[in-house]
Protein backbone atom coordinates (compact mmCIF):
# COMPACT_ATOMS: atom_id res chain seq x y z
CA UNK A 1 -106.00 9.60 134.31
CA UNK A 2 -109.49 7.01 134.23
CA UNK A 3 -110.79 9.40 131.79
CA UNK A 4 -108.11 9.28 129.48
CA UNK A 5 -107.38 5.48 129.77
CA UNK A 6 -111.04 5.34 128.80
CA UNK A 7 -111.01 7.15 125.98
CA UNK A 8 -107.99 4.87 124.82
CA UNK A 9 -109.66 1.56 125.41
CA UNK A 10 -112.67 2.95 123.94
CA UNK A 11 -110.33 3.92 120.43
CA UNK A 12 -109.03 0.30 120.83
CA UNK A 13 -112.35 -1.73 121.52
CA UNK A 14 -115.38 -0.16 120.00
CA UNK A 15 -114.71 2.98 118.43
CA UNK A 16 -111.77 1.57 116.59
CA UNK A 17 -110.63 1.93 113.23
CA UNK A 18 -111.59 -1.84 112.60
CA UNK A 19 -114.80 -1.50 113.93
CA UNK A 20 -116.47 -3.27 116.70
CA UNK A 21 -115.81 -6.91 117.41
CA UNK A 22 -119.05 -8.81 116.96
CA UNK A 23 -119.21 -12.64 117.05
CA UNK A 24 -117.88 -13.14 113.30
CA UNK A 25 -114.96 -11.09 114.17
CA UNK A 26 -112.50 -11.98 117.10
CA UNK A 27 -110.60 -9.28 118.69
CA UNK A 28 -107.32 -10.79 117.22
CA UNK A 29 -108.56 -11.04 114.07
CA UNK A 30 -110.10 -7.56 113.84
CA UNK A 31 -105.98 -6.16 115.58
CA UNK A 32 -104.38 -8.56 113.12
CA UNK A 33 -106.56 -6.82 109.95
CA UNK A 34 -105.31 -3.62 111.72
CA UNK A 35 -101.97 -4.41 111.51
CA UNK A 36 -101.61 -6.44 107.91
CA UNK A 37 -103.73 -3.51 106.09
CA UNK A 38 -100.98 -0.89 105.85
CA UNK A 39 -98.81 -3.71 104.50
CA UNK A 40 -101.40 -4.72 102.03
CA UNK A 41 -102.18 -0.74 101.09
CA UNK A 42 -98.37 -0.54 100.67
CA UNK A 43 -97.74 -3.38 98.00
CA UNK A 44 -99.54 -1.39 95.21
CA UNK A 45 -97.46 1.38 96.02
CA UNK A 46 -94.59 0.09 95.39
CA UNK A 47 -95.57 -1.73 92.33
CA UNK A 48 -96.43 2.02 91.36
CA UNK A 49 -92.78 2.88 91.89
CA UNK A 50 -91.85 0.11 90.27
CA UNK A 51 -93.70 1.07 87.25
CA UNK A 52 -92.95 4.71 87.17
CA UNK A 53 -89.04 3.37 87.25
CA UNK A 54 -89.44 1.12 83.96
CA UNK A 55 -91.51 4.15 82.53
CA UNK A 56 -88.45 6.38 82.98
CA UNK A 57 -86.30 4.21 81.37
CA UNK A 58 -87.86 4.00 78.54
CA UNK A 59 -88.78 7.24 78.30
CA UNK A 60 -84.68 7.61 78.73
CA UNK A 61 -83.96 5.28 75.88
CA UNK A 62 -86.72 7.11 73.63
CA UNK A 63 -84.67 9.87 74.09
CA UNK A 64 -81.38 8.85 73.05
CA UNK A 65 -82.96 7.03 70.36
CA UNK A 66 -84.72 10.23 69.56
CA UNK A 67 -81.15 11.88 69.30
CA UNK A 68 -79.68 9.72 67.20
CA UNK A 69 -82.35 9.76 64.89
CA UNK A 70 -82.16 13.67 65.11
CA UNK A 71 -78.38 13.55 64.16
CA UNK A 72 -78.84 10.94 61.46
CA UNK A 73 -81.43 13.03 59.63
CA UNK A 74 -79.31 15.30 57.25
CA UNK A 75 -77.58 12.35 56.07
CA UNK A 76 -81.00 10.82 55.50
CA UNK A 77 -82.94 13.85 54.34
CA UNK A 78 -80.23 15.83 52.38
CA UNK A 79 -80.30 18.54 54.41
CA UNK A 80 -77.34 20.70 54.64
CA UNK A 81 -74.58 19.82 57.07
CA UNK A 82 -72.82 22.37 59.68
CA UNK A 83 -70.14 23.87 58.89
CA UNK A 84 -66.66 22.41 59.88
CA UNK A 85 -68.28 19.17 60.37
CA UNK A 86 -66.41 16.03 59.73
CA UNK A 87 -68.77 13.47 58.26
CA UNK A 88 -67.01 9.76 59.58
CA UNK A 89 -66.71 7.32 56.07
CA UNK A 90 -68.49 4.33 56.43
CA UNK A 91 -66.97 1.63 57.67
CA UNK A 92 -64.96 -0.62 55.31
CA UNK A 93 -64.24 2.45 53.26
CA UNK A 94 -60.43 2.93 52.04
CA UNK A 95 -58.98 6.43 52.40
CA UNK A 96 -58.19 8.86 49.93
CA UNK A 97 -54.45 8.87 49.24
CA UNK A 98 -53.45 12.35 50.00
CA UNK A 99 -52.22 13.89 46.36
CA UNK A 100 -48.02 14.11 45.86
CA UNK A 101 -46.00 17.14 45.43
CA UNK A 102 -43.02 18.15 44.42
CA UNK A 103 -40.83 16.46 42.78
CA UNK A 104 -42.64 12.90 43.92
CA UNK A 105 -45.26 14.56 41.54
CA UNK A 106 -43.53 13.94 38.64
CA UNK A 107 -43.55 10.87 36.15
CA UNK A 108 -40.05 8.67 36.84
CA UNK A 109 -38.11 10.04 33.54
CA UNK A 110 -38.77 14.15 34.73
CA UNK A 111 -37.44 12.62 38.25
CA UNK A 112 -34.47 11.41 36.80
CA UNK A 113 -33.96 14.87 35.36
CA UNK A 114 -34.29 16.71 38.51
CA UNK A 115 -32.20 14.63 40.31
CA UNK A 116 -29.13 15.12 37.48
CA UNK A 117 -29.81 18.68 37.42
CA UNK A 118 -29.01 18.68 40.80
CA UNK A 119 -26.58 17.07 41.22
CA UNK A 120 -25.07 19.12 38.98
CA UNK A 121 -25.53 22.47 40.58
CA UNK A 122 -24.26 20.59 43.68
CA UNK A 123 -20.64 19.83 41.81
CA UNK A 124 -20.35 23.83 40.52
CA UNK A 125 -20.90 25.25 44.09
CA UNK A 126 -18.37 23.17 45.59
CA UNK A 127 -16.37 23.90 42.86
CA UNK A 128 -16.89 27.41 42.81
CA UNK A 129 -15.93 27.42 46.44
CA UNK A 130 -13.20 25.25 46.44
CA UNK A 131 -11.89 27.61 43.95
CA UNK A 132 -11.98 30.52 45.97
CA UNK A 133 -10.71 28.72 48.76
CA UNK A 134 -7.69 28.15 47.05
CA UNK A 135 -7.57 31.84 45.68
CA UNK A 136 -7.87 33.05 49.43
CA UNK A 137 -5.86 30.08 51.50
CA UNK A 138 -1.98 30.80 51.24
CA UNK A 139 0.54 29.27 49.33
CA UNK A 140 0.31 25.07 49.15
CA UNK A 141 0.97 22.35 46.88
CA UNK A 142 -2.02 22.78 45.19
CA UNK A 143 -1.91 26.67 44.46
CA UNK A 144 1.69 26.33 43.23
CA UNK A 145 0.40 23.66 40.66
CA UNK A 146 -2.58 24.51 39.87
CA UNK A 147 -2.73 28.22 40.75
CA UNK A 148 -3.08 29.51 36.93
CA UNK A 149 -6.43 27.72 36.83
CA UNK A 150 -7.99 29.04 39.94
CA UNK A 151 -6.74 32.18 39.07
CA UNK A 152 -8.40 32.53 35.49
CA UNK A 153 -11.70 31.54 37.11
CA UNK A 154 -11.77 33.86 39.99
CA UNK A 155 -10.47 36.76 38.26
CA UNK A 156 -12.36 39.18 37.41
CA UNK A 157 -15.72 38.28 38.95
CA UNK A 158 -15.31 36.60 41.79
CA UNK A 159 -12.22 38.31 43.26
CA UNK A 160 -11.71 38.24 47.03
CA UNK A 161 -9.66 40.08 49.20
CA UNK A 162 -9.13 40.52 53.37
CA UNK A 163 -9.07 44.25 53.16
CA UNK A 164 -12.51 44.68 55.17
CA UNK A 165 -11.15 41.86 57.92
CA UNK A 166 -7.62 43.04 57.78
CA UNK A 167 -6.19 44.66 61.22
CA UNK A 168 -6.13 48.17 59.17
CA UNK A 169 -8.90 47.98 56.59
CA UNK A 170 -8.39 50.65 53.96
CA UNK A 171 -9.09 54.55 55.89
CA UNK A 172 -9.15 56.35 52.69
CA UNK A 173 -10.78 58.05 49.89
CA UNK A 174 -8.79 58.34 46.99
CA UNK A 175 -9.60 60.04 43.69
CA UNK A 176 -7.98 59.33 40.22
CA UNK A 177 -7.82 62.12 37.68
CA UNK A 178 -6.29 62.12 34.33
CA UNK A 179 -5.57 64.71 31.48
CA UNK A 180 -3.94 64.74 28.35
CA UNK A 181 -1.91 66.69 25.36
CA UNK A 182 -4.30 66.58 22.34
CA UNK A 183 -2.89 67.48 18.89
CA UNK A 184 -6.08 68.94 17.23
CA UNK A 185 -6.66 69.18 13.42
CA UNK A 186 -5.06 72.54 13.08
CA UNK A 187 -1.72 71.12 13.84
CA UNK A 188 -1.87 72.38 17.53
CA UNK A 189 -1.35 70.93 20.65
CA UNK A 190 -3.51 71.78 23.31
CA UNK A 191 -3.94 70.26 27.05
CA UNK A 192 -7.06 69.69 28.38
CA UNK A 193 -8.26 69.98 32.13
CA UNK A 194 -8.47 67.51 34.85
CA UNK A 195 -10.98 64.67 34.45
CA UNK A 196 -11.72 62.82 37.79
CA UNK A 197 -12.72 59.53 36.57
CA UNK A 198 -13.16 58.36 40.14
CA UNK A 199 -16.15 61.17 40.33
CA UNK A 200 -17.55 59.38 36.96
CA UNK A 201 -17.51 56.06 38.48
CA UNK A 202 -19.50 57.16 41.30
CA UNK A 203 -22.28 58.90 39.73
CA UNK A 204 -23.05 56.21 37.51
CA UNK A 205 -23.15 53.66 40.68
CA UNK A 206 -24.50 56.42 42.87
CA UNK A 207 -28.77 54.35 42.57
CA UNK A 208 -27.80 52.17 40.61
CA UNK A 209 -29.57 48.55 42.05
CA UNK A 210 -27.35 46.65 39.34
CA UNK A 211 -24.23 49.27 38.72
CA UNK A 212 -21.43 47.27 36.46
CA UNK A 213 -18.47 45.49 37.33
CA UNK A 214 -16.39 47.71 35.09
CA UNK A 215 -18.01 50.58 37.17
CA UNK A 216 -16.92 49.36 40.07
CA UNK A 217 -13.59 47.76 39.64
CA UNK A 218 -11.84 48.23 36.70
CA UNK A 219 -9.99 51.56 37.82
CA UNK A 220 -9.89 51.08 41.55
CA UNK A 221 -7.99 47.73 40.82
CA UNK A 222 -5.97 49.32 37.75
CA UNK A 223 -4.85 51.60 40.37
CA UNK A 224 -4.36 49.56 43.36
CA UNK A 225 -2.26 47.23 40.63
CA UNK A 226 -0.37 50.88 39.73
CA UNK A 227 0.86 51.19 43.13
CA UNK A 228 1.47 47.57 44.14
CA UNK A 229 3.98 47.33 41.61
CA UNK A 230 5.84 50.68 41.20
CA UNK A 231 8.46 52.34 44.15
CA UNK A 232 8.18 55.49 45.87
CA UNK A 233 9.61 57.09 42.60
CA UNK A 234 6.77 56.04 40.32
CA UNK A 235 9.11 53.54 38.74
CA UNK A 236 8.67 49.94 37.84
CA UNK A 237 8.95 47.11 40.18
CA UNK A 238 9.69 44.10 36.88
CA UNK A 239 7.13 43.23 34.43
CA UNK A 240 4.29 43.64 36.42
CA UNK A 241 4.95 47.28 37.03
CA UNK A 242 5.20 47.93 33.37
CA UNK A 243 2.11 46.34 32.39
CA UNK A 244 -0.09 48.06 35.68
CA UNK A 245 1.42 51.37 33.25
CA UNK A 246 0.19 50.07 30.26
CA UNK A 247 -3.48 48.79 31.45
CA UNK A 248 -3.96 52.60 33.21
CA UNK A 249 -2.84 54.07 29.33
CA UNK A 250 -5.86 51.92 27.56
CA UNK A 251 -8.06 52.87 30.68
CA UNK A 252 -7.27 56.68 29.60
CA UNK A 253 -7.76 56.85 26.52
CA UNK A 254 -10.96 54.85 26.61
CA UNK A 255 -12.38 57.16 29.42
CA UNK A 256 -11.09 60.18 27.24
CA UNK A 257 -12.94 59.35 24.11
CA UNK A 258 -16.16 58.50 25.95
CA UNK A 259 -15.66 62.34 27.17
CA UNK A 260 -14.50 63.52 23.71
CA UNK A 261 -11.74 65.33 25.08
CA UNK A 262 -9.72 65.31 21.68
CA UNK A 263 -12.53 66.55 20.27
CA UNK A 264 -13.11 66.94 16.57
CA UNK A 265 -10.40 65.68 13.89
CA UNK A 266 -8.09 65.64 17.52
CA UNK A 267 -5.32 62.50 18.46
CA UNK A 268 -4.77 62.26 22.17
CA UNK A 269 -0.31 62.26 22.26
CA UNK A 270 0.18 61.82 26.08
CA UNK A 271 -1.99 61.17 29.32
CA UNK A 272 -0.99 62.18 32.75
CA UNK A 273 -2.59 60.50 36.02
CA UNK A 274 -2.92 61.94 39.10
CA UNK A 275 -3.96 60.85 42.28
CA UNK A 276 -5.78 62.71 45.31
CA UNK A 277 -5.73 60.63 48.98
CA UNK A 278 -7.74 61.81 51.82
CA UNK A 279 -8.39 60.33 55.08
CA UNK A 280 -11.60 59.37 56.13
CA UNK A 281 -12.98 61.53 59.20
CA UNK A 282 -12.65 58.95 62.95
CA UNK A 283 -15.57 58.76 64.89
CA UNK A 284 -16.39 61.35 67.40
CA UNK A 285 -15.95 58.25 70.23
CA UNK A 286 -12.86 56.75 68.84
CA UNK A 287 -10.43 59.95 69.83
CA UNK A 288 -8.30 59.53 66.42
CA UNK A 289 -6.38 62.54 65.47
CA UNK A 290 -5.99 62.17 61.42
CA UNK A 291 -4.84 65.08 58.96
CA UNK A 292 -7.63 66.24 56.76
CA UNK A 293 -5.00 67.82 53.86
CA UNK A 294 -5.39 65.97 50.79
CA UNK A 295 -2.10 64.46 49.26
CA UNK A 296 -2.06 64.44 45.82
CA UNK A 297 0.81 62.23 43.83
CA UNK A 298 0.88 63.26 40.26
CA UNK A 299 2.87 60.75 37.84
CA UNK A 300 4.80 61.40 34.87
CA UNK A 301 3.76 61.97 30.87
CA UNK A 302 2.75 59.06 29.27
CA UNK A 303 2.85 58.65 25.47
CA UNK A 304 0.13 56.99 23.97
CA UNK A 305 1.74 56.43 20.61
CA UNK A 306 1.43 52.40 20.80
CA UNK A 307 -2.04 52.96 21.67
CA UNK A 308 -3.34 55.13 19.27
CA UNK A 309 -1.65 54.04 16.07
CA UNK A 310 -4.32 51.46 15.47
CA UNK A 311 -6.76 54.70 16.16
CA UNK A 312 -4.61 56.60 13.47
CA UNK A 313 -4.73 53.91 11.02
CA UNK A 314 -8.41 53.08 11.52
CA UNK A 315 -9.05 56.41 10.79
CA UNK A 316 -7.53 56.99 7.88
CA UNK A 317 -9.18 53.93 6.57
CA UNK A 318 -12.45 54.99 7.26
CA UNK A 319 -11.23 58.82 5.21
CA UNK A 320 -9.94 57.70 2.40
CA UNK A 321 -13.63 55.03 2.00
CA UNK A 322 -15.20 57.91 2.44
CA UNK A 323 -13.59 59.67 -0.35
């Protein structure tokens, strides 16, 4: 214990750090140089810090300065920008006005135009469809008064009808055939087969994008008008009844020229129609028993006579020029 109490006076007195105390040098100046000397060695190392802090920050703002300078330089060399980039406009520039279109594209008087074009088309669809409505709604004030009108501009084009919608839509095929009694040049009468103008009707449709109205209407509705207006005898039903006969005459004797069934120096006399009906096959699922028998309805002689005398007389005509 003496010998190390010793050795720690001996660290404190003589062989201190501060040195020994001689007569220039009191003991309590020599412990309070001791104690004041890490303070003093500590100021400059904290102005250090100090310094190294302010040398950061400016090293910092170099930096950012340095990047902004880095982004600015293709705008201030030329060089060639990113792609998709989005150069800002300078301030106190005025935007573009973005370019017009349509019809705000054209000068005031082609405006004008448009508008009355429009406005035109608008009137004839609502016209249009008011007609039809009319044509298709049932009997009013303004069919019974105006029902000739409507009726001229539906018919033939635009005809409508519920048979698709009705509770029995129409189930089946029918087929209209025609012949007739030709007297030929000789004198003779002959009678030519069967021509199934229904079958002629559908092979011209049959991929056809744009197939004719006349191809697709003009018999089926000469027919329909046939039956509409004649009894279960095949006789007349008033006016209408005879003029559904005379319409299906003209329709036979054009269709029998287009075939050339008088044939040379020939005069068609009389046309006969016939028709053949046959139901249309159920689905498997529906369970519908239907009879697959055709029934054919075949319709009395016809003479054409009325028909072709202007044929007769036009012929002669163009004989006796000839001659």
């Amino acid at each position: 214990m003496d010998a190390y109490d010793k050795g720690s006076d001996a660290r404190q007195g003589q062989d201190g750090p501060g040195g020994p105390a001689g007569p220039d040098r009191p003991d309590g100046e020599a412990d309070a140089a001791e104690t004041t000397a890490p303070e003093a060695d500590g100021a400059p190392e904290a102005a250090g810090a100090h310094e190294a802090a302010d040398v950061s920050e400016v090293a910092g703002a170099a930096e950012v300065a340095g990047a902004r300078e880095a982004t600015s330089v293709p705008e201030a060399t030329g060089a060639p920008e990113a792609v998709g980039a989005v150069r800002p406009a300078p301030p106190g520039t005025a935007q573009p006005a973005a370019p017009r279109t349509g019809v705000a594209a054209l000068s005031p008087r082609y405006q004008v135009g448009a508008v009355v074009a429009l406005a035109v088309v608008a009137v004839a669809v609502c016209a249009h469809i008011g007609a039809v409505f009319l044509h298709l709604a049932p009997s009013n004030t303004l069919t019974k008064q105006h029902g000739d009108v409507v009726d001229e501009w539906v018919f033939p084009e635009f005809e409508q009808n519920w048979k698709l919608f009705a509770p029995n839509p129409l189930q089946q095929n029918v087929s209209v055939q025609v012949r007739a009694e030709v007297s030929t040049a000789d004198g003779e009468i002959r009678t030519t087969g069967w021509y199934d103008l229904s079958a002629e009707d559908g092979r011209a449709i049959d991929g056809n994008p744009l197939p004719s109205h006349t191809q697709q209407n003009e018999l089926r509705r000469a027919w329909d008008f046939f039956v509409a207006s004649h009894d279960s005898d095949d006789r007349p039903v008033g006016l209408r009844g005879t003029l559904s006969e005379t319409y299906l005459r003209r329709i036979a004797l054009l269709r029998l020229d287009r075939d050339g069934a008088a044939g040379p120096g020939g005069v068609v006399e009389r046309v006969q129609y016939r028709s053949r009906t046959t139901n249309v096959e159920p689905p498997p699922w529906s369970g519908e028993k239907v009879s697959d028998r055709p029934t054919v309805r075949e319709l009395p002689w016809w003479s054409v006579s009325a028909e072709t005398r202007g044929a007769k007389s036009g012929q002669a005509a163009r004989e006796g020029g000839a001659a």
